[in-house]
N, C-alpha and C. Protein backbone atom coordinates (compact mmCIF):
# COMPACT_ATOMS: atom_id res chain seq x y z
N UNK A 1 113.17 173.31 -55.57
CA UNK A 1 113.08 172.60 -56.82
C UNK A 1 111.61 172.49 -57.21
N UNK A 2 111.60 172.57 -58.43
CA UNK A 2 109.72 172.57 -58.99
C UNK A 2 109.36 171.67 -58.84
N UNK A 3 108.23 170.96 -59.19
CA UNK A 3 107.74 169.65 -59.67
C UNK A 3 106.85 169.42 -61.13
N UNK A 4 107.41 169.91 -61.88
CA UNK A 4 106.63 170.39 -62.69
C UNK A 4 106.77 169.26 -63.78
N UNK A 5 106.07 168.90 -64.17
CA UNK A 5 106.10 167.30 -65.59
C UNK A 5 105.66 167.72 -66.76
N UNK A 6 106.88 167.22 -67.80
CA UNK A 6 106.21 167.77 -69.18
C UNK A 6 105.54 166.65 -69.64
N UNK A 7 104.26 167.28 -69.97
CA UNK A 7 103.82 165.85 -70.63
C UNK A 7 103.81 165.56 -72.37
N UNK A 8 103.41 164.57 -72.65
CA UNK A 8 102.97 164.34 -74.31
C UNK A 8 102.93 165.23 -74.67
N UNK A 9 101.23 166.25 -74.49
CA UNK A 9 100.58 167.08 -74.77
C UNK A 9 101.94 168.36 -75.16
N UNK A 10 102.43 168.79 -73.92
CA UNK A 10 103.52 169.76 -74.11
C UNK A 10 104.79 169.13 -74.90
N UNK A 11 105.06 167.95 -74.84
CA UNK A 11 105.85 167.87 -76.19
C UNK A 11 105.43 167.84 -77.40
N UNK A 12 104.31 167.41 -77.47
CA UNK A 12 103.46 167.48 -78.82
C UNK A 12 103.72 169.33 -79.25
N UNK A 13 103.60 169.70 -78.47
CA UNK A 13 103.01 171.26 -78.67
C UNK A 13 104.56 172.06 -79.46
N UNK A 14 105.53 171.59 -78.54
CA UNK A 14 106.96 171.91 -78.81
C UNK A 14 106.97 171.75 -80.12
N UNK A 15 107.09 170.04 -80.52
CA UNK A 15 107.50 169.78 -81.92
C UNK A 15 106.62 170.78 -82.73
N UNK A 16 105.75 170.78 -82.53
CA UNK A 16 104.29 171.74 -83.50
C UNK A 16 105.19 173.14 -83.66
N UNK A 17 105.84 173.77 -82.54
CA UNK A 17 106.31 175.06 -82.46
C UNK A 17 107.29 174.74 -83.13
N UNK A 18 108.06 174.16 -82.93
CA UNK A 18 109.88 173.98 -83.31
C UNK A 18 109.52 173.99 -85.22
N UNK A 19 108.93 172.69 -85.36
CA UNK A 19 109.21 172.09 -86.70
C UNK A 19 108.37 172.64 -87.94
N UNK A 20 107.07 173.24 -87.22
CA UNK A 20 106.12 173.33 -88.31
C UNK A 20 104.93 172.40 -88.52
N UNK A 21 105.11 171.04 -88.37
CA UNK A 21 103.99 170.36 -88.57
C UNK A 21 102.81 170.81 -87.75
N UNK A 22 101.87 170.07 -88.79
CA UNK A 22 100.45 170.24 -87.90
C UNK A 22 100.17 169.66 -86.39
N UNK A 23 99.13 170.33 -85.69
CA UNK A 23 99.21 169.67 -84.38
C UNK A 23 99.09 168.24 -84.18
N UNK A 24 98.10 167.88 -84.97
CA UNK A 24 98.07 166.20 -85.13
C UNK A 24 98.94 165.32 -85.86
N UNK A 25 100.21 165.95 -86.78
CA UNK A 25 101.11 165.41 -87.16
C UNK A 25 102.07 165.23 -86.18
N UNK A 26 102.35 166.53 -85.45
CA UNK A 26 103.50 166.57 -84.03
C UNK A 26 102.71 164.98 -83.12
N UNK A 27 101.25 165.41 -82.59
CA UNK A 27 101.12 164.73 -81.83
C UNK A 27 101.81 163.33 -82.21
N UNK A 28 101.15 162.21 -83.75
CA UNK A 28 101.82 161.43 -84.01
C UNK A 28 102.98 160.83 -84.19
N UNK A 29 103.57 162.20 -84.31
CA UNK A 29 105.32 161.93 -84.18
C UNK A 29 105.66 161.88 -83.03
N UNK A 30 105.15 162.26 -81.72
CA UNK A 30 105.79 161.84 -80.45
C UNK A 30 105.16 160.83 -80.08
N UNK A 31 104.00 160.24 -80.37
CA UNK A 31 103.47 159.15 -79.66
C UNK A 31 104.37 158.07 -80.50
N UNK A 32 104.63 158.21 -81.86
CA UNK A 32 105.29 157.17 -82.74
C UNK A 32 106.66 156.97 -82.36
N UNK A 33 107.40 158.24 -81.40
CA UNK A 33 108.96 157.61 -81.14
C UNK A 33 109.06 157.31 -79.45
N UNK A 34 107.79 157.42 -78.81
CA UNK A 34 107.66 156.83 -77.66
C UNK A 34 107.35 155.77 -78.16
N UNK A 35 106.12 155.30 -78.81
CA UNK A 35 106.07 153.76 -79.21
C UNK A 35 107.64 152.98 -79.18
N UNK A 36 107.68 153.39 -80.07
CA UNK A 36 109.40 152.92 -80.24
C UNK A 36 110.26 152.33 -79.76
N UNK A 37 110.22 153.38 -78.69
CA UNK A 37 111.02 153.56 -77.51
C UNK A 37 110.43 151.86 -76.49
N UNK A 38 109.28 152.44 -76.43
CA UNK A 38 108.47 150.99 -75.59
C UNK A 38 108.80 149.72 -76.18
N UNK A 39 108.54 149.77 -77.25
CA UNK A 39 108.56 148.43 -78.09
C UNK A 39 110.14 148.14 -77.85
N UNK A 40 110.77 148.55 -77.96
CA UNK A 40 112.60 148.37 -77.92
C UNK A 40 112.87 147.90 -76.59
N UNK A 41 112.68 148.77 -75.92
CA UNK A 41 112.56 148.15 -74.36
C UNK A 41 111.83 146.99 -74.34
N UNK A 42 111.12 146.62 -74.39
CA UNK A 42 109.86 145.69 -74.27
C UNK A 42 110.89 144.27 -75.05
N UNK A 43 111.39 144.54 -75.90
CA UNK A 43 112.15 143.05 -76.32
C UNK A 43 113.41 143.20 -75.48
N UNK A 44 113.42 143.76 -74.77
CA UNK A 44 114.80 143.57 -74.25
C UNK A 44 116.29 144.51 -74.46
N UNK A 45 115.99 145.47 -76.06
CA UNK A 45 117.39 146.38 -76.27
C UNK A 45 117.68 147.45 -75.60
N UNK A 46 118.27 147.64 -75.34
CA UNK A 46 119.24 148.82 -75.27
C UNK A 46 118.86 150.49 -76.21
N UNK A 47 118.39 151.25 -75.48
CA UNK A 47 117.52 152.49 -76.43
C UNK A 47 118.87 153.68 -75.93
N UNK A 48 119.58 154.16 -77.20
CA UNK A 48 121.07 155.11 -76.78
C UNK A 48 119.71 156.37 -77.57
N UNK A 49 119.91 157.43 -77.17
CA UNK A 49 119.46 158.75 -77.33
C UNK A 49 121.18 159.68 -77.52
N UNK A 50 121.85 160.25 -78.22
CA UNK A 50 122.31 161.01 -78.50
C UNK A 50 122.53 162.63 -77.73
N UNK A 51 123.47 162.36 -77.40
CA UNK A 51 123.87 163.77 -76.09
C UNK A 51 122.44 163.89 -75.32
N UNK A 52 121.41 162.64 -74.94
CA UNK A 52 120.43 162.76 -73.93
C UNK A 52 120.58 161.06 -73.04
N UNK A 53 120.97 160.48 -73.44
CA UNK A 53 121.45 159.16 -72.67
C UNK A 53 120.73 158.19 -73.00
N UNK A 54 120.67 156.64 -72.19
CA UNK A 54 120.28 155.36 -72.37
C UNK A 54 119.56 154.92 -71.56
N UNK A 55 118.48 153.86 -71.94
CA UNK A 55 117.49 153.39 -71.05
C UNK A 55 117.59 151.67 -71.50
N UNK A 56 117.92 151.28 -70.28
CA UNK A 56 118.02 149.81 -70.36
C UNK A 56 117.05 148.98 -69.85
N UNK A 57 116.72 147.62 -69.96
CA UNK A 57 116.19 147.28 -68.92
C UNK A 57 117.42 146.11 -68.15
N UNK A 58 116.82 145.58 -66.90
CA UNK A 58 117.69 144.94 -66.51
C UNK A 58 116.85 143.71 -65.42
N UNK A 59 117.29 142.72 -65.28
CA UNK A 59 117.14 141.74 -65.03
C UNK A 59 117.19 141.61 -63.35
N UNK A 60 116.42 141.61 -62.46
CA UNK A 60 117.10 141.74 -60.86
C UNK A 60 116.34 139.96 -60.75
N UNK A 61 117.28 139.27 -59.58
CA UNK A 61 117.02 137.92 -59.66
C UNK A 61 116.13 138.09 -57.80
N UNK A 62 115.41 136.99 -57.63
CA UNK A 62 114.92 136.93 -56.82
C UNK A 62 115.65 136.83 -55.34
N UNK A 63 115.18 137.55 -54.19
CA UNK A 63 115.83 137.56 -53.01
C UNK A 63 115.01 137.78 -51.96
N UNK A 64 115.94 138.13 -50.47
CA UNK A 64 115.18 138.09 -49.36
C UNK A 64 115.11 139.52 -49.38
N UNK A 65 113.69 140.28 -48.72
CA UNK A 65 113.57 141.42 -48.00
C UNK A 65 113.28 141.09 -47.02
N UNK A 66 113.14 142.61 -45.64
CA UNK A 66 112.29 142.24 -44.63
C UNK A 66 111.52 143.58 -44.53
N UNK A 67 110.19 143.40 -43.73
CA UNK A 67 109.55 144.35 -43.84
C UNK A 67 109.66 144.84 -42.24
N UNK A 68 110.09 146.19 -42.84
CA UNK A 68 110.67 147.46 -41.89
C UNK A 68 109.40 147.35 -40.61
N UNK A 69 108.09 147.01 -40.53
CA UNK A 69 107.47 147.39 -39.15
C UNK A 69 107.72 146.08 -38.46
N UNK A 70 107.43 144.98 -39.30
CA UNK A 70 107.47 143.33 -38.32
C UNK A 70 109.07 143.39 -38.00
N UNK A 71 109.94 143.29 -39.69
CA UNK A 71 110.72 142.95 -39.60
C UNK A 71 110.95 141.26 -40.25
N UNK A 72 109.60 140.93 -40.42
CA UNK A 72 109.56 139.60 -40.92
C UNK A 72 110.12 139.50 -42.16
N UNK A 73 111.05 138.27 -42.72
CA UNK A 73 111.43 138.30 -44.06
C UNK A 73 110.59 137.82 -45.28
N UNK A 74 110.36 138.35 -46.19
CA UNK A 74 109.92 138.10 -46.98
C UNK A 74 110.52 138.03 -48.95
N UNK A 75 110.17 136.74 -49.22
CA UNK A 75 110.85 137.01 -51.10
C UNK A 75 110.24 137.83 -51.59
N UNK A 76 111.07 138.24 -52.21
CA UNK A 76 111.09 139.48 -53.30
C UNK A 76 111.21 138.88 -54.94
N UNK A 77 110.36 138.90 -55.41
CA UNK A 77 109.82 137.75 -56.91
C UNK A 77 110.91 138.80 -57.74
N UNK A 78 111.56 138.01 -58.66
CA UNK A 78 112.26 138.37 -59.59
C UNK A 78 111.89 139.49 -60.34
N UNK A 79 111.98 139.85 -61.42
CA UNK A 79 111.31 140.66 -62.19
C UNK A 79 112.06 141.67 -62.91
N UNK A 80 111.99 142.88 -63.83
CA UNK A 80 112.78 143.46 -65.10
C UNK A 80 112.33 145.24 -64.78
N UNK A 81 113.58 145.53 -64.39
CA UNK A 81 113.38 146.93 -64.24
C UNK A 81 114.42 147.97 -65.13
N UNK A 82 113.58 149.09 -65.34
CA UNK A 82 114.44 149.98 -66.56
C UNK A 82 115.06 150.77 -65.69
N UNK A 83 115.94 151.37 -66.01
CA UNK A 83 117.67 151.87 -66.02
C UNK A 83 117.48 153.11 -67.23
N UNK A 84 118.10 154.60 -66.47
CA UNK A 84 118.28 155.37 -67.00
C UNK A 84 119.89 155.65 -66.98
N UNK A 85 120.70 156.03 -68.03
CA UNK A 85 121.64 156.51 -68.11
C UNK A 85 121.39 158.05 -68.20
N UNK A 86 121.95 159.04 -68.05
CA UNK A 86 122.08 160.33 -68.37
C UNK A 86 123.50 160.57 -69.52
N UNK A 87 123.72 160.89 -70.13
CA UNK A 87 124.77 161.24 -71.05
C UNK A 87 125.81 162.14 -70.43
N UNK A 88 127.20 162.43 -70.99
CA UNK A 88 128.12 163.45 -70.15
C UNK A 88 127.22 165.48 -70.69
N UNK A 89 126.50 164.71 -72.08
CA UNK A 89 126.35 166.34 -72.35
C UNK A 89 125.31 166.62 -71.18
N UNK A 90 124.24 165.82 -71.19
CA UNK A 90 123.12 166.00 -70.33
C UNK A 90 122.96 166.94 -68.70
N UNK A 91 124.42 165.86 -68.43
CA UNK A 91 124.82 166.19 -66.78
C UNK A 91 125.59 167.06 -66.98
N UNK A 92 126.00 167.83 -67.87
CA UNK A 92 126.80 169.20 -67.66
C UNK A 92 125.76 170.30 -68.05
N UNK A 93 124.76 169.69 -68.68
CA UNK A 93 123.60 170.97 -69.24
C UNK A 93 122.88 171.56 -68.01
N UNK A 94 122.71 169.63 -67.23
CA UNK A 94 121.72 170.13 -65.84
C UNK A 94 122.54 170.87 -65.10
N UNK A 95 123.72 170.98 -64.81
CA UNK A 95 124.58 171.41 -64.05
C UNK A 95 125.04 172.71 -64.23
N UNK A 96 124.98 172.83 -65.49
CA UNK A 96 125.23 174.61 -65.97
C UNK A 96 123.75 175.40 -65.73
N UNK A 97 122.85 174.26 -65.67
CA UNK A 97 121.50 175.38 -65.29
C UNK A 97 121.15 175.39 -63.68
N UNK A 98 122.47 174.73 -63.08
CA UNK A 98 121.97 174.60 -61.44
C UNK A 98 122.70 175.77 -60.77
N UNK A 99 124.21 175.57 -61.74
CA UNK A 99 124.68 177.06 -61.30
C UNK A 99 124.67 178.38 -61.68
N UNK A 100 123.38 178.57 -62.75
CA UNK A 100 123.08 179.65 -62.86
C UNK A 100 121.96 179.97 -61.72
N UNK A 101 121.26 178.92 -61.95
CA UNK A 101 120.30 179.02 -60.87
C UNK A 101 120.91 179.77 -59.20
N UNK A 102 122.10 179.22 -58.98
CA UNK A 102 122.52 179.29 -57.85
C UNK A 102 123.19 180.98 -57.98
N UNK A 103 123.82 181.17 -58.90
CA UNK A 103 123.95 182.57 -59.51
C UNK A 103 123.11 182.89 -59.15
N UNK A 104 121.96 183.37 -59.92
CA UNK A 104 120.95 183.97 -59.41
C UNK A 104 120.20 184.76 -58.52
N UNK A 105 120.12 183.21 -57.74
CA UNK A 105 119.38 183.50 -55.77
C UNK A 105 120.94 184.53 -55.48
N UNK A 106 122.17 184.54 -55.50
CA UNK A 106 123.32 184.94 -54.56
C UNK A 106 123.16 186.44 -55.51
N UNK A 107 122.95 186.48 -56.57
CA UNK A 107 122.69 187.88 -57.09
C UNK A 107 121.53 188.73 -56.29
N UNK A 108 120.28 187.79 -55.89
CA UNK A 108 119.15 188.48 -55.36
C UNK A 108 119.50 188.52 -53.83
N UNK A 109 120.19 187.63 -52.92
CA UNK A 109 120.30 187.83 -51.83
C UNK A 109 121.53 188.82 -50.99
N UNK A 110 122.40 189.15 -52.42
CA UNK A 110 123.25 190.21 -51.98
C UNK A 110 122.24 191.73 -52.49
N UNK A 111 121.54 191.77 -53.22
CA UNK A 111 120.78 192.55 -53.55
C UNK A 111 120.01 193.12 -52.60
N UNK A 112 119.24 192.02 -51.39
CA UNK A 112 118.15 192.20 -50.37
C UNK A 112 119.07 193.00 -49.10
């Protein structure tokens, strides 16, 4: 598996390719629907993306851990963590590109 991260920059670049706008118009248009995105989260809603899924945040209440070398217990302070949904189109897209992928290698290793 790669590790490869798209960033801003390369989405900026996309929209620029895809749509036509100028590079500094693309750029603004992705920083403006990440804003968005933050700000929405940030009060608390619910952000649905369309055949790409949902990002929530969510509420975890305070509890005990222990730490794995002592073993000693320690609280764990409350606090608000985001939540990705994936969509059904999403997880069949990744999945149609895992078994091509897997196609692939079994094409090249009956080949070798």
């Amino acid at each position: 598996m790669s590790q490869n991260t798209v960033t801003r920059a390369q989405l900026s670049e996309a929209v620029y390719q895809e749509v036509g706008l100028s590079r500094n118009e693309s750029a603004d248009l992705v920083e403006s629907i990440l804003d968005e995105i933050s700000d929405a989260l940030a009060r608390g809603e619910m952000v649905k993306i369309s055949s790409f899924g949902s990002f929530q945040v969510r509420s975890k209440g305070e509890r005990v851990g222990r730490n794995p070398k002592t073993g000693e217990e320690v609280p764990i302070l409350p606090r608000r963590v985001l939540v990705f949904r994936a969509s059904h189109v999403l997880k069949s897209r990744i999945n149609e590109g895992l078994n091509a992928v897997e196609a692939a290698q079994a094409r090249v290793k009956a080949a070798s």
